[in-house]
PDB file of N, CA and C in Angstrom:
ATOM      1  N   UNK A   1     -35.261  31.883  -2.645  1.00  0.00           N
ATOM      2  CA  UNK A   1     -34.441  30.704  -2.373  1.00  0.00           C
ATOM      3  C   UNK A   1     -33.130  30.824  -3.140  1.00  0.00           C
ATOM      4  N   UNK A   2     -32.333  30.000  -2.407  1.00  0.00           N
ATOM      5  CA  UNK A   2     -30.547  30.564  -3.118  1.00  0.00           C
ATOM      6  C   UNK A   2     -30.254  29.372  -3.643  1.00  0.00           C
ATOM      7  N   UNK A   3     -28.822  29.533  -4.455  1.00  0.00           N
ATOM      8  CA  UNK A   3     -28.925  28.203  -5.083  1.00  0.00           C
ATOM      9  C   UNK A   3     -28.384  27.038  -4.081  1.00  0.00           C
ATOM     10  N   UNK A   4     -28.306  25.977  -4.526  1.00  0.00           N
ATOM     11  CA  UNK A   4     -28.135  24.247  -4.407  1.00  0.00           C
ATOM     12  C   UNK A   4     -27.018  24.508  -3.321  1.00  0.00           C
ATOM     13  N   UNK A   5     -27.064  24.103  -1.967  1.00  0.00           N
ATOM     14  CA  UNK A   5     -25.851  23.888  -1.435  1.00  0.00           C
ATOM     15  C   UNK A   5     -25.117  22.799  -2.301  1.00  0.00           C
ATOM     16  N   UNK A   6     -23.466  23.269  -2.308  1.00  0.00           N
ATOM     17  CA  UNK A   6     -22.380  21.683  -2.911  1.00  0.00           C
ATOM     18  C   UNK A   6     -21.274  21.809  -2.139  1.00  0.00           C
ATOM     19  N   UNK A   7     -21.859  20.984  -0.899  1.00  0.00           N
ATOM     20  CA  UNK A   7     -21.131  20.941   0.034  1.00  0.00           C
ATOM     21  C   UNK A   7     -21.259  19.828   0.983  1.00  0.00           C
ATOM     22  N   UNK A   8     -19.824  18.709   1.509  1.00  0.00           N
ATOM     23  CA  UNK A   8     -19.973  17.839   2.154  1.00  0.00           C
ATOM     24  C   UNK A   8     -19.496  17.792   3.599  1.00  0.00           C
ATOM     25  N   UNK A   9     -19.739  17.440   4.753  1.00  0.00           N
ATOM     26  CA  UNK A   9     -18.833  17.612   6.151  1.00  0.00           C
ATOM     27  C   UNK A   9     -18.958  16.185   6.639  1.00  0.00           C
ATOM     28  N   UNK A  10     -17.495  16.222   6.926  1.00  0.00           N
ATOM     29  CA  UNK A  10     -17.309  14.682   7.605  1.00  0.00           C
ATOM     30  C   UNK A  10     -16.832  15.102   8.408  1.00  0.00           C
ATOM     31  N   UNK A  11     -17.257  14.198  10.093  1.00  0.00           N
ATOM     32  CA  UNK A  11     -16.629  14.958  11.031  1.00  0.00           C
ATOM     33  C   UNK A  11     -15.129  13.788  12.160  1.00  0.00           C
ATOM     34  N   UNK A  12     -14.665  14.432  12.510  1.00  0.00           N
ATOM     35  CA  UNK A  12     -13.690  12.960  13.910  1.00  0.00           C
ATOM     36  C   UNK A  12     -14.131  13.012  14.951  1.00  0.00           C
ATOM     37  N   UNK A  13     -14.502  11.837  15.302  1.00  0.00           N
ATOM     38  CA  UNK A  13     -14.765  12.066  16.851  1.00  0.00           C
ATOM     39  C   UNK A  13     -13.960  10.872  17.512  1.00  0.00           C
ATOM     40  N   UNK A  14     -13.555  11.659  18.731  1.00  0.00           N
ATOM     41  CA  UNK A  14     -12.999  10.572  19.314  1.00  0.00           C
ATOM     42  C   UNK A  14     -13.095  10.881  20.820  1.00  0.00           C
ATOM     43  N   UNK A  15     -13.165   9.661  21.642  1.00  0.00           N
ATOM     44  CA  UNK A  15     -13.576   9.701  23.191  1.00  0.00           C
ATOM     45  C   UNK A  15     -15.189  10.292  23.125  1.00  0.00           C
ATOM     46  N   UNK A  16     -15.766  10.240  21.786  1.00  0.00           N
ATOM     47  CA  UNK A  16     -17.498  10.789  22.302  1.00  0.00           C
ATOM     48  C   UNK A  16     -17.545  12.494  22.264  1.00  0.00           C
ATOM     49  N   UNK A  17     -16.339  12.923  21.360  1.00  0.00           N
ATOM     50  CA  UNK A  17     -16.015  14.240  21.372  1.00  0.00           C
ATOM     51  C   UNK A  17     -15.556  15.005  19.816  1.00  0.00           C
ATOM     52  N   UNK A  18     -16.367  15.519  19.472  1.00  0.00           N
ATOM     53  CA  UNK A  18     -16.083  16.191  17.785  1.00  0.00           C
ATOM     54  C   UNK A  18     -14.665  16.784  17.897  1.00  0.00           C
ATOM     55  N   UNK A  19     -13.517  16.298  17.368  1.00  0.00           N
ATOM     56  CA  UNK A  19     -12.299  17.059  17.373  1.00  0.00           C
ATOM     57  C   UNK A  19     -12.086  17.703  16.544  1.00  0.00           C
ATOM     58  N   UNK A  20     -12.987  17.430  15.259  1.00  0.00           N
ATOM     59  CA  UNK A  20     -11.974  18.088  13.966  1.00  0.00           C
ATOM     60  C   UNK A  20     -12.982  17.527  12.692  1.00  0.00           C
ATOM     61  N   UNK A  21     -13.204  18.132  11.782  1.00  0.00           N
ATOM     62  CA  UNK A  21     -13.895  18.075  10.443  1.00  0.00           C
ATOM     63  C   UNK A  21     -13.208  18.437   9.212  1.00  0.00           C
ATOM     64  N   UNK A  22     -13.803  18.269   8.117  1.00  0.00           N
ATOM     65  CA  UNK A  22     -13.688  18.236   6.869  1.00  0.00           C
ATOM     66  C   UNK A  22     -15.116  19.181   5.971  1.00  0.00           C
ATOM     67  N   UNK A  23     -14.555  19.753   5.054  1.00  0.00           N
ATOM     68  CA  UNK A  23     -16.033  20.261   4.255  1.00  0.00           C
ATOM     69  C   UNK A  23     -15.548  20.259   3.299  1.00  0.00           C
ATOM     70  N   UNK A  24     -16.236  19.346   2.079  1.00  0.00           N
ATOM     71  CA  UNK A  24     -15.645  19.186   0.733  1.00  0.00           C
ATOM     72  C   UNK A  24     -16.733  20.402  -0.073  1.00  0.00           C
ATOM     73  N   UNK A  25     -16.266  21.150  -0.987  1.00  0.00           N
ATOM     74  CA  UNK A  25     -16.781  21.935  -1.829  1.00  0.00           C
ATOM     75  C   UNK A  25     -16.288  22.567  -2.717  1.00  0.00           C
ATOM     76  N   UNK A  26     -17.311  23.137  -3.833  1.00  0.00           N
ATOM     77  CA  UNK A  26     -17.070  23.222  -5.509  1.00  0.00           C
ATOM     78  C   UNK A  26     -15.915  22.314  -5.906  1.00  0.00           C
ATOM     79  N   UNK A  27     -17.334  21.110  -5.889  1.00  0.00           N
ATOM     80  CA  UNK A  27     -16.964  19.757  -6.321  1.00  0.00           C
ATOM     81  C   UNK A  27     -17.351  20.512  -8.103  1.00  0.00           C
ATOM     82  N   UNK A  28     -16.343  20.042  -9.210  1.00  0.00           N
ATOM     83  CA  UNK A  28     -16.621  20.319 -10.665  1.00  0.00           C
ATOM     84  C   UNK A  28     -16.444  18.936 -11.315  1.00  0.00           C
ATOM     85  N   UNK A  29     -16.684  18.038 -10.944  1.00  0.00           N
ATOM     86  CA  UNK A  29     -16.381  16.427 -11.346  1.00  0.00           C
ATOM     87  C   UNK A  29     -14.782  15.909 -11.424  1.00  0.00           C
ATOM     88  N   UNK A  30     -14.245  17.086 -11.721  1.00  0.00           N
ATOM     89  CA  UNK A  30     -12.716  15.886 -11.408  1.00  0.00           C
ATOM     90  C   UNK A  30     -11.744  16.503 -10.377  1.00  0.00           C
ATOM     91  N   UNK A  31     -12.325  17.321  -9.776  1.00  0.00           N
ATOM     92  CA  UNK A  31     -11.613  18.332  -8.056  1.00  0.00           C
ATOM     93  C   UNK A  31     -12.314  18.769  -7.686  1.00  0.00           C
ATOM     94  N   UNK A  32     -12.334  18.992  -6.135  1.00  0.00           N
ATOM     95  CA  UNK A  32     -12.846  18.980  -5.238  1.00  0.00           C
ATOM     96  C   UNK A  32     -11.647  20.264  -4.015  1.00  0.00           C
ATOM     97  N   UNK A  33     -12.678  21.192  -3.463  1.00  0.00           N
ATOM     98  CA  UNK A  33     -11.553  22.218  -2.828  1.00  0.00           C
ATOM     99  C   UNK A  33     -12.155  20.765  -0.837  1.00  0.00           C
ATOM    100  N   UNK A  34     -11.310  21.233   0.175  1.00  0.00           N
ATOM    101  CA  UNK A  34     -10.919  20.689   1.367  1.00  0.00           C
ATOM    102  C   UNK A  34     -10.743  21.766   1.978  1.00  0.00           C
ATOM    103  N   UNK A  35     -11.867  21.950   2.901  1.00  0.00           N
ATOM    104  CA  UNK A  35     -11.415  23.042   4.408  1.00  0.00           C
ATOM    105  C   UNK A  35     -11.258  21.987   5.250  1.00  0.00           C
ATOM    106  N   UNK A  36     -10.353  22.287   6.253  1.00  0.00           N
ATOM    107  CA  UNK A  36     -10.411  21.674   7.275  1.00  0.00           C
ATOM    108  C   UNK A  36     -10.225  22.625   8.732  1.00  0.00           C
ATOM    109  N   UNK A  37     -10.904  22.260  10.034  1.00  0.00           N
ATOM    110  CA  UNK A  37     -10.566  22.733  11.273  1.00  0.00           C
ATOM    111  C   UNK A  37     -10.454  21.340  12.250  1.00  0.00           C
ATOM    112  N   UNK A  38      -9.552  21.480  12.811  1.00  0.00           N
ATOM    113  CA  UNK A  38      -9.564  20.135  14.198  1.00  0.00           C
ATOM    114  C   UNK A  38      -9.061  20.664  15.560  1.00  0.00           C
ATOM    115  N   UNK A  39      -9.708  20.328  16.219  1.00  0.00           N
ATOM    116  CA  UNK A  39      -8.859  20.504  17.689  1.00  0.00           C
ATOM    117  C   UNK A  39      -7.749  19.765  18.161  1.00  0.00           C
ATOM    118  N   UNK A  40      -7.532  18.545  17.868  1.00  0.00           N
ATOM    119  CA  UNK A  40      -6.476  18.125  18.383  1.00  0.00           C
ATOM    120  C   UNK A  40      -5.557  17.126  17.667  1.00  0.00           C
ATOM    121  N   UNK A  41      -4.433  17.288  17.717  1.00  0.00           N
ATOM    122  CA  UNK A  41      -3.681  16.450  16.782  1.00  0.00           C
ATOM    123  C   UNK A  41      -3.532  15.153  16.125  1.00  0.00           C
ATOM    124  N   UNK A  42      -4.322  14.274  17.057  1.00  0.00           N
ATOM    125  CA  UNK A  42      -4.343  12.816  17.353  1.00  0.00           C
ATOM    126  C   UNK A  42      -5.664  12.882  16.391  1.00  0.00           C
ATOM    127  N   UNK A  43      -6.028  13.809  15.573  1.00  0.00           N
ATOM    128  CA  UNK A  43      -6.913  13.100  14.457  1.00  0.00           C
ATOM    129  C   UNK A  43      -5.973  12.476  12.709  1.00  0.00           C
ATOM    130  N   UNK A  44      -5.005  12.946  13.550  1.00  0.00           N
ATOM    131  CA  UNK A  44      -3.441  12.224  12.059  1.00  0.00           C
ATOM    132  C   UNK A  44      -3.673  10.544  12.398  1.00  0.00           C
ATOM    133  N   UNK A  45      -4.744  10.144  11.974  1.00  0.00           N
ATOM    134  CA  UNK A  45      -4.069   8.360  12.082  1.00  0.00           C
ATOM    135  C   UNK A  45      -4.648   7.822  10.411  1.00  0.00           C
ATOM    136  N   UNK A  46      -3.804   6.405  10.245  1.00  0.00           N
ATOM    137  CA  UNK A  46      -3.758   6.329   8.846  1.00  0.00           C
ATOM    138  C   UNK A  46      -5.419   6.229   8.395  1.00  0.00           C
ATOM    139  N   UNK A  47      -5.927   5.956   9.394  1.00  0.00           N
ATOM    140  CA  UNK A  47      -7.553   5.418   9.198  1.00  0.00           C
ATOM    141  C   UNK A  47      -8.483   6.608   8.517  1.00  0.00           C
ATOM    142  N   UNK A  48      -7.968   7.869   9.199  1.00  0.00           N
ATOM    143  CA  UNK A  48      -8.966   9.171   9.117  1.00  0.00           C
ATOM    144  C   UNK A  48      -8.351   9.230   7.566  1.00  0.00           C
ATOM    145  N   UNK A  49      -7.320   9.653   7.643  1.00  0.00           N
ATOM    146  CA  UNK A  49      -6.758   9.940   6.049  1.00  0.00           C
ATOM    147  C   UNK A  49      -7.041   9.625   4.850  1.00  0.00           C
ATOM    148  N   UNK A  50      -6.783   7.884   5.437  1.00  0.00           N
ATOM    149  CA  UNK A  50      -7.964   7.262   4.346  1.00  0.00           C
ATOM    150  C   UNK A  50      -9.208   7.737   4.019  1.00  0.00           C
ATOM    151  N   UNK A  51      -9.780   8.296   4.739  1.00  0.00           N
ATOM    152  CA  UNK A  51     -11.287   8.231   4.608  1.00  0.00           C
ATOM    153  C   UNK A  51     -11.607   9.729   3.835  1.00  0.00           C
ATOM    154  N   UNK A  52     -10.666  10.753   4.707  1.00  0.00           N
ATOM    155  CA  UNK A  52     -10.875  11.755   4.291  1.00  0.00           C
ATOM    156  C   UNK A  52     -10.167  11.802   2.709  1.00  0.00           C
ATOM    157  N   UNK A  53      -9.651  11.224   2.282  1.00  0.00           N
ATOM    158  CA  UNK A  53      -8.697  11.232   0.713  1.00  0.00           C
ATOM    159  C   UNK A  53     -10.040  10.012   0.240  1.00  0.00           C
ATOM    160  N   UNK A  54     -10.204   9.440   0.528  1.00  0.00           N
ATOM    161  CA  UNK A  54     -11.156   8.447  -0.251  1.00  0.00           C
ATOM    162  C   UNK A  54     -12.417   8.770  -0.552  1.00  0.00           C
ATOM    163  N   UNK A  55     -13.080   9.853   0.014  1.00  0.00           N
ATOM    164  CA  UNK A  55     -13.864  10.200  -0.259  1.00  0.00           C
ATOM    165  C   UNK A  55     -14.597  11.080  -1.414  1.00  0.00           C
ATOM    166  N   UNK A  56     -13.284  12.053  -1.528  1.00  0.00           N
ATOM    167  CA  UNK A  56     -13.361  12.695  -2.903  1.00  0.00           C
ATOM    168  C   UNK A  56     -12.856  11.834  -4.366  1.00  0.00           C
ATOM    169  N   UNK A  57     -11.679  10.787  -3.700  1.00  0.00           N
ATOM    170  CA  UNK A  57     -10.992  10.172  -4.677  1.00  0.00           C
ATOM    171  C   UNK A  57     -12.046   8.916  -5.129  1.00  0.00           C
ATOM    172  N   UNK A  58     -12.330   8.173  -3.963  1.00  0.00           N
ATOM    173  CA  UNK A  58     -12.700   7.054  -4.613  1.00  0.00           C
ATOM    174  C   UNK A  58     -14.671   7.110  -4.952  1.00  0.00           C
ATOM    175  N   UNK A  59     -15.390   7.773  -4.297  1.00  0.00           N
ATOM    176  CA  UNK A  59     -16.661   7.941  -4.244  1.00  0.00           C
ATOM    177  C   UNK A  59     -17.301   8.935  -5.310  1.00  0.00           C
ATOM    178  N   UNK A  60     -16.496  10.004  -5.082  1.00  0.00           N
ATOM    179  CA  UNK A  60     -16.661  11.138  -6.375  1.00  0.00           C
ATOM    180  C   UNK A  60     -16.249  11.047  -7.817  1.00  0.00           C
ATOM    181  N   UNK A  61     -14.630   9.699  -7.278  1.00  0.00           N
ATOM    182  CA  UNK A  61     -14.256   9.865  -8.616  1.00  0.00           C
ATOM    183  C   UNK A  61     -13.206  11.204  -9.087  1.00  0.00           C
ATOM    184  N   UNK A  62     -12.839  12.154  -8.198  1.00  0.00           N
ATOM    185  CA  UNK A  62     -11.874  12.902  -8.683  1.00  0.00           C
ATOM    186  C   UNK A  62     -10.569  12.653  -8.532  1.00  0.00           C
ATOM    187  N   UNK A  63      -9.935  13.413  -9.876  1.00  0.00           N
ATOM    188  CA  UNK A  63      -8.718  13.150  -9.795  1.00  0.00           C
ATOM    189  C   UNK A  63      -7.656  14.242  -9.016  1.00  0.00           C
ATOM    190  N   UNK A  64      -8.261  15.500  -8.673  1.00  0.00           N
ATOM    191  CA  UNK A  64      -7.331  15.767  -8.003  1.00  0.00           C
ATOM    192  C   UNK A  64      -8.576  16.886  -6.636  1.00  0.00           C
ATOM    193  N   UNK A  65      -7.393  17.135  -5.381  1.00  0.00           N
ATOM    194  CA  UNK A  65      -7.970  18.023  -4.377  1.00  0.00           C
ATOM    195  C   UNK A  65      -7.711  19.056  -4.066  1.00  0.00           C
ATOM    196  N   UNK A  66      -8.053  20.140  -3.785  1.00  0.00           N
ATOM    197  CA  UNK A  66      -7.480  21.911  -3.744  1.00  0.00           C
ATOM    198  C   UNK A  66      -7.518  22.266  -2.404  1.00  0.00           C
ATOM    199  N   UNK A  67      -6.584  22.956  -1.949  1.00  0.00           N
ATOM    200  CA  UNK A  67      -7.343  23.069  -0.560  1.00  0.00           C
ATOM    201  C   UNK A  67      -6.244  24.721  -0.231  1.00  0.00           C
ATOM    202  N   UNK A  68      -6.878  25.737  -0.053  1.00  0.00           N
ATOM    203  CA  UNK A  68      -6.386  27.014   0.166  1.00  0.00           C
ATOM    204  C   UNK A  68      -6.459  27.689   1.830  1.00  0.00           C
ATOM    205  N   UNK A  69      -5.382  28.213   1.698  1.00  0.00           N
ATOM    206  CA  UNK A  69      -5.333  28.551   3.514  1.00  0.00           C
ATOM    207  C   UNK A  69      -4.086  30.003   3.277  1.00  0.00           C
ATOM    208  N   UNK A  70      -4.792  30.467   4.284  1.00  0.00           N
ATOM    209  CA  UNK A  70      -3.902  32.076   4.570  1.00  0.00           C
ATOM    210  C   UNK A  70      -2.401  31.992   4.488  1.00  0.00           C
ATOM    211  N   UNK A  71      -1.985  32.818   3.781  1.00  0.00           N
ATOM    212  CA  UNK A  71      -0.041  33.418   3.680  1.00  0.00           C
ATOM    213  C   UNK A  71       0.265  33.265   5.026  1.00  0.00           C
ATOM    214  N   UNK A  72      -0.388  33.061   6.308  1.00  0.00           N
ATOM    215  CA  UNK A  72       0.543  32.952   7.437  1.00  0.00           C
ATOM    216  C   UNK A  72      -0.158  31.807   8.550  1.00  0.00           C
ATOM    217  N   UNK A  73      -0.555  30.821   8.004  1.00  0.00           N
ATOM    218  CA  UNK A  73      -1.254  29.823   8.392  1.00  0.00           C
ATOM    219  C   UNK A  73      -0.080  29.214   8.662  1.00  0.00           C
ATOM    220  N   UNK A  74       1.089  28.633   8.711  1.00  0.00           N
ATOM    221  CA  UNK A  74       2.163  28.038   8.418  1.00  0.00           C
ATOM    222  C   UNK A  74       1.624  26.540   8.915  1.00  0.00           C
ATOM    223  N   UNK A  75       0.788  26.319  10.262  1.00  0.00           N
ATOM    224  CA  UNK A  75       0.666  25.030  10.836  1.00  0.00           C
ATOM    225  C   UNK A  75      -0.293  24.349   9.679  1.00  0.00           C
ATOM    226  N   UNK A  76      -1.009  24.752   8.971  1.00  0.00           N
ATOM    227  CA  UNK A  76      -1.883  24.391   8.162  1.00  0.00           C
ATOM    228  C   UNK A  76      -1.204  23.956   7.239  1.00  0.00           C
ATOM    229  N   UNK A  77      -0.100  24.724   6.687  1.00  0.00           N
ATOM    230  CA  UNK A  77       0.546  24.455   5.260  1.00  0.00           C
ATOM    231  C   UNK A  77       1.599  23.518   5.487  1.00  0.00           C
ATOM    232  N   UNK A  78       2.058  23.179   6.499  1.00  0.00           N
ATOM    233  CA  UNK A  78       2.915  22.485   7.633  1.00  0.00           C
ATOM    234  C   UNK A  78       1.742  20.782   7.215  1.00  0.00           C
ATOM    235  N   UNK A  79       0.970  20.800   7.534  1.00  0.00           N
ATOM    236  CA  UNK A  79      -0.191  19.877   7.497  1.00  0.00           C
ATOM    237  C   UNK A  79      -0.299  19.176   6.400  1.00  0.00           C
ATOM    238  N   UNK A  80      -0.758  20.303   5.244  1.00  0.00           N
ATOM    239  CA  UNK A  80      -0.792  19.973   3.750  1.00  0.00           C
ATOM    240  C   UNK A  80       0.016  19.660   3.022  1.00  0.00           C
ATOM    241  N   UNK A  81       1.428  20.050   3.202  1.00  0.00           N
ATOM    242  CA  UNK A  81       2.612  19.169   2.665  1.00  0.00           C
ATOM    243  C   UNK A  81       3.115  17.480   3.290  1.00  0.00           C
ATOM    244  N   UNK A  82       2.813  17.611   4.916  1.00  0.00           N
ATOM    245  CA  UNK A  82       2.858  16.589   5.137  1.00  0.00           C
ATOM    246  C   UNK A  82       2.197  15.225   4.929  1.00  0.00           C
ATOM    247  N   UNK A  83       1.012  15.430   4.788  1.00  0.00           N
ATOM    248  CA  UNK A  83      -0.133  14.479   3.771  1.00  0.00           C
ATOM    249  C   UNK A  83       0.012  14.753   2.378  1.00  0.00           C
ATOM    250  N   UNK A  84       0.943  15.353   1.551  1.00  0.00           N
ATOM    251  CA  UNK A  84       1.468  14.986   0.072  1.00  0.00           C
ATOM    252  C   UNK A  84       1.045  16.372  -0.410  1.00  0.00           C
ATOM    253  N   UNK A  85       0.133  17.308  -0.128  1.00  0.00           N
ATOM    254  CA  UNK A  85       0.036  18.292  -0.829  1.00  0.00           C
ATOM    255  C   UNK A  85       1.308  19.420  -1.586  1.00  0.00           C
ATOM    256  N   UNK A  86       0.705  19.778  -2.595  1.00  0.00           N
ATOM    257  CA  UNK A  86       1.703  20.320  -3.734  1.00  0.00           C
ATOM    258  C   UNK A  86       1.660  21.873  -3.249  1.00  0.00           C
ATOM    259  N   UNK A  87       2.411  22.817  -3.008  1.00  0.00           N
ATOM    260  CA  UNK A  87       2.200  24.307  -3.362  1.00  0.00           C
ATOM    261  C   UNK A  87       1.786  24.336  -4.816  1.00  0.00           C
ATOM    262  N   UNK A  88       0.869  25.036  -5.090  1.00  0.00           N
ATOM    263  CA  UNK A  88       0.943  25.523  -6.386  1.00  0.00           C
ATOM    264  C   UNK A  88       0.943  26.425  -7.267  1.00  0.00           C
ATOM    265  N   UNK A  89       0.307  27.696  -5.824  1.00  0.00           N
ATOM    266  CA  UNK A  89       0.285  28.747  -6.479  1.00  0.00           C
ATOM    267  C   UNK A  89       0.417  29.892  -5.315  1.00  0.00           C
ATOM    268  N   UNK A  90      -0.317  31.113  -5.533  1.00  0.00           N
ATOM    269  CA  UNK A  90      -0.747  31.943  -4.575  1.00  0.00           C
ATOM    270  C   UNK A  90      -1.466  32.958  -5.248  1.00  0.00           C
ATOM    271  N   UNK A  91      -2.684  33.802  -4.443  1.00  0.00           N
ATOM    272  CA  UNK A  91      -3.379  34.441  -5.069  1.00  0.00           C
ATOM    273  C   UNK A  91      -3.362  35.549  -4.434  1.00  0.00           C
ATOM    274  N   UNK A  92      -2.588  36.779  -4.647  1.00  0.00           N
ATOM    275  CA  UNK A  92      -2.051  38.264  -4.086  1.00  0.00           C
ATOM    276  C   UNK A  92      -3.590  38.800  -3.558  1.00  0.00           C
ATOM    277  N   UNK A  93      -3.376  38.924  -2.234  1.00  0.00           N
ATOM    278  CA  UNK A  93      -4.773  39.813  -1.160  1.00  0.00           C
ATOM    279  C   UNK A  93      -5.793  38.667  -1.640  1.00  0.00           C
ATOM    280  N   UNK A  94      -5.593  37.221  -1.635  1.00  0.00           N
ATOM    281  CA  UNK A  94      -6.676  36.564  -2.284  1.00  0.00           C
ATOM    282  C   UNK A  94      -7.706  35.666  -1.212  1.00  0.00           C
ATOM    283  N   UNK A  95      -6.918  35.938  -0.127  1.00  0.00           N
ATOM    284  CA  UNK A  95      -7.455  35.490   1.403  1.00  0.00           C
ATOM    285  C   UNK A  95      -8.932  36.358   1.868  1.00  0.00           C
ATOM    286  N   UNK A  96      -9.103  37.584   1.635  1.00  0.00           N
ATOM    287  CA  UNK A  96     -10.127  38.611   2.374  1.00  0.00           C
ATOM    288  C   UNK A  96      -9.585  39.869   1.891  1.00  0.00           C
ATOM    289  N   UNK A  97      -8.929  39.798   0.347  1.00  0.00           N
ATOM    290  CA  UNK A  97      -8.669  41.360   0.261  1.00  0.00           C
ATOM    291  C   UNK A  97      -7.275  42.373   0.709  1.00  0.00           C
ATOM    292  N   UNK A  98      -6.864  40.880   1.833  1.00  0.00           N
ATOM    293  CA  UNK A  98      -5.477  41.893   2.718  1.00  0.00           C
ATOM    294  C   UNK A  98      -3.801  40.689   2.539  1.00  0.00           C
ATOM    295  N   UNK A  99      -4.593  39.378   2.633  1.00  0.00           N
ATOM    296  CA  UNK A  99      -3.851  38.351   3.023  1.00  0.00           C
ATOM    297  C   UNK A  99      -3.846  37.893   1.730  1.00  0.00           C
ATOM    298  N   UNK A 100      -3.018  37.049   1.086  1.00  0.00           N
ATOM    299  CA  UNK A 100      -2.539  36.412   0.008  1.00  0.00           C
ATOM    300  C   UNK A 100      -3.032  35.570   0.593  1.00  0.00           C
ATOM    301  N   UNK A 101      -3.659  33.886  -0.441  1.00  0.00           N
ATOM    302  CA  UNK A 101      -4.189  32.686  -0.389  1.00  0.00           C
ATOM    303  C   UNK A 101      -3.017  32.100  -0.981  1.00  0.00           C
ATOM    304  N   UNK A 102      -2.811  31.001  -0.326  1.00  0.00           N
ATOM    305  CA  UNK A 102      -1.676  30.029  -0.719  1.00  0.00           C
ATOM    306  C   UNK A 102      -3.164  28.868  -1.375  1.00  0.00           C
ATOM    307  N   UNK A 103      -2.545  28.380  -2.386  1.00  0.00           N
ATOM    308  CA  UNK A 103      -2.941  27.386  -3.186  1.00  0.00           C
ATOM    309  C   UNK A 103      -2.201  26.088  -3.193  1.00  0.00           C
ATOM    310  N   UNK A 104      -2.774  24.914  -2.977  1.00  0.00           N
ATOM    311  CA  UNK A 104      -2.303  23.813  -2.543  1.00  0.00           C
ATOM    312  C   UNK A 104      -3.325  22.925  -3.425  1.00  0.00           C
ATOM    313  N   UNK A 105      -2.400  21.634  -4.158  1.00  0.00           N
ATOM    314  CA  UNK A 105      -3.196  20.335  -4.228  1.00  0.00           C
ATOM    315  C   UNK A 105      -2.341  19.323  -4.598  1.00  0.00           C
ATOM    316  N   UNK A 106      -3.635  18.449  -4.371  1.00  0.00           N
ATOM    317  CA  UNK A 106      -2.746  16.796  -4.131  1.00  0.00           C
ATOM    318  C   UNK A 106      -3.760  16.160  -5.746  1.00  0.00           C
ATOM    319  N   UNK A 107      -2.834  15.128  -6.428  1.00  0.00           N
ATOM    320  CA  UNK A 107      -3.578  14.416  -7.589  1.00  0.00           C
ATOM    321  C   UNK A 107      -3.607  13.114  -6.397  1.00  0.00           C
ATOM    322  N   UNK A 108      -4.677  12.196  -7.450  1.00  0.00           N
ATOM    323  CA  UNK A 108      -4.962  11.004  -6.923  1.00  0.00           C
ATOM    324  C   UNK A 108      -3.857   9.947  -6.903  1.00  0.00           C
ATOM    325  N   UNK A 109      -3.097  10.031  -7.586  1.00  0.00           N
ATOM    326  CA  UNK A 109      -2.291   9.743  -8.481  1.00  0.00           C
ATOM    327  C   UNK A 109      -0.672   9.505  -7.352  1.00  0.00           C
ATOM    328  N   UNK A 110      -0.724  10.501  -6.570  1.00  0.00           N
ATOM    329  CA  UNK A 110       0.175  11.106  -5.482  1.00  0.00           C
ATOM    330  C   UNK A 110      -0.231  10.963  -4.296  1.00  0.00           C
ATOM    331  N   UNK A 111      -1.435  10.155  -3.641  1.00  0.00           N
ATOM    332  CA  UNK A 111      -2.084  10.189  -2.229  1.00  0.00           C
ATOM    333  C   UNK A 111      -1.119   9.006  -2.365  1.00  0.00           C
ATOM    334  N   UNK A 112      -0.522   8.842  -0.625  1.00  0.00           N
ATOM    335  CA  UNK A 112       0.110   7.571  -0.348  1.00  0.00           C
ATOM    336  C   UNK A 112      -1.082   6.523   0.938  1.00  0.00           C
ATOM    337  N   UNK A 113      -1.993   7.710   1.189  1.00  0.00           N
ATOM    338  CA  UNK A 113      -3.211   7.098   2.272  1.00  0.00           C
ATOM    339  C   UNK A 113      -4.520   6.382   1.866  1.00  0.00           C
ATOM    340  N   UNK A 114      -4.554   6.261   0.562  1.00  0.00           N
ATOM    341  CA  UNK A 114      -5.604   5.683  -0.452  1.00  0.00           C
ATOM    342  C   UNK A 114      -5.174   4.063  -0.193  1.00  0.00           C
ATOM    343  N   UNK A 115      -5.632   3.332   1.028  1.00  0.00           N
ATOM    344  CA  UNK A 115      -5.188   1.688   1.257  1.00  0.00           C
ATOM    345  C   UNK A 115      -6.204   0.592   0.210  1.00  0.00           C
ATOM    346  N   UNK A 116      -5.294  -0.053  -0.370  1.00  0.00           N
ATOM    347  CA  UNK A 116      -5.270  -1.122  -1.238  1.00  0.00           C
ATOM    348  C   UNK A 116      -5.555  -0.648  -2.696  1.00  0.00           C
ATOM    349  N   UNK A 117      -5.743   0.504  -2.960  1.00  0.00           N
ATOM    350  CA  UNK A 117      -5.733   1.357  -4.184  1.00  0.00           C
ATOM    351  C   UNK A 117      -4.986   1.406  -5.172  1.00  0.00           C
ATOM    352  N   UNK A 118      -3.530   1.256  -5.100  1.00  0.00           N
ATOM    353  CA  UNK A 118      -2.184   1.138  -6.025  1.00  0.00           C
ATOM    354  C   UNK A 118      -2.353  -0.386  -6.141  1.00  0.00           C
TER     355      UNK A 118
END
């Protein structure tokens, strides 16, 4: 037996149709990393955001979120700045060995989608 999954998936559905998810993991008590995949764009409404930022922020309790995606992802990183995320770093061939990992996060501190929170 392997160890403890630490891992969460929230999913969107809309029209009765899975568009797009979330998987929160190596939660360490005060961050939390964010994959995300969606099919279609129309999962940007203030409601999902909330939920998906509130979940690590307000339920877990962390103060900040990580979320890493490929040197040539651009629509992704396009994504992550637009919901407040920070560049922060990059990790050379840190993608699979070939591709550099762009490093991204948002503090709690800096979410503007956290409603009635400030």
């Amino acid at each position: 037996m392997g160890p403890p999954v630490n891992a969460v998936g929230l999913g969107i559905v809309q029209d009765e149709q899975l568009i797009g998810g979330f998987v929160f993991s190596n939660f360490t008590g005060h961050n939390i990393e964010v994959s995300a995949a969606v099919d279609r764009a129309s999962w940007v409404t203030r409601g999902t955001l909330d939920q998906m930022f509130g979940y690590p922020f307000r339920q877990l309790g962390c103060t900040r979120i990580t979320a890493i995606t490929r040197e040539d992802n651009k629509r992704t990183q396009r994504i992550l700045t637009g919901t407040g995320f920070v560049q922060e770093g990059r990790a050379r061939k840190g993608w699979d060995g070939k591709y550099d990992a762009i490093i991204f996060g948002i503090l709690k501190e800096e979410c503007r989608f956290l409603k009635d929170d400030k």
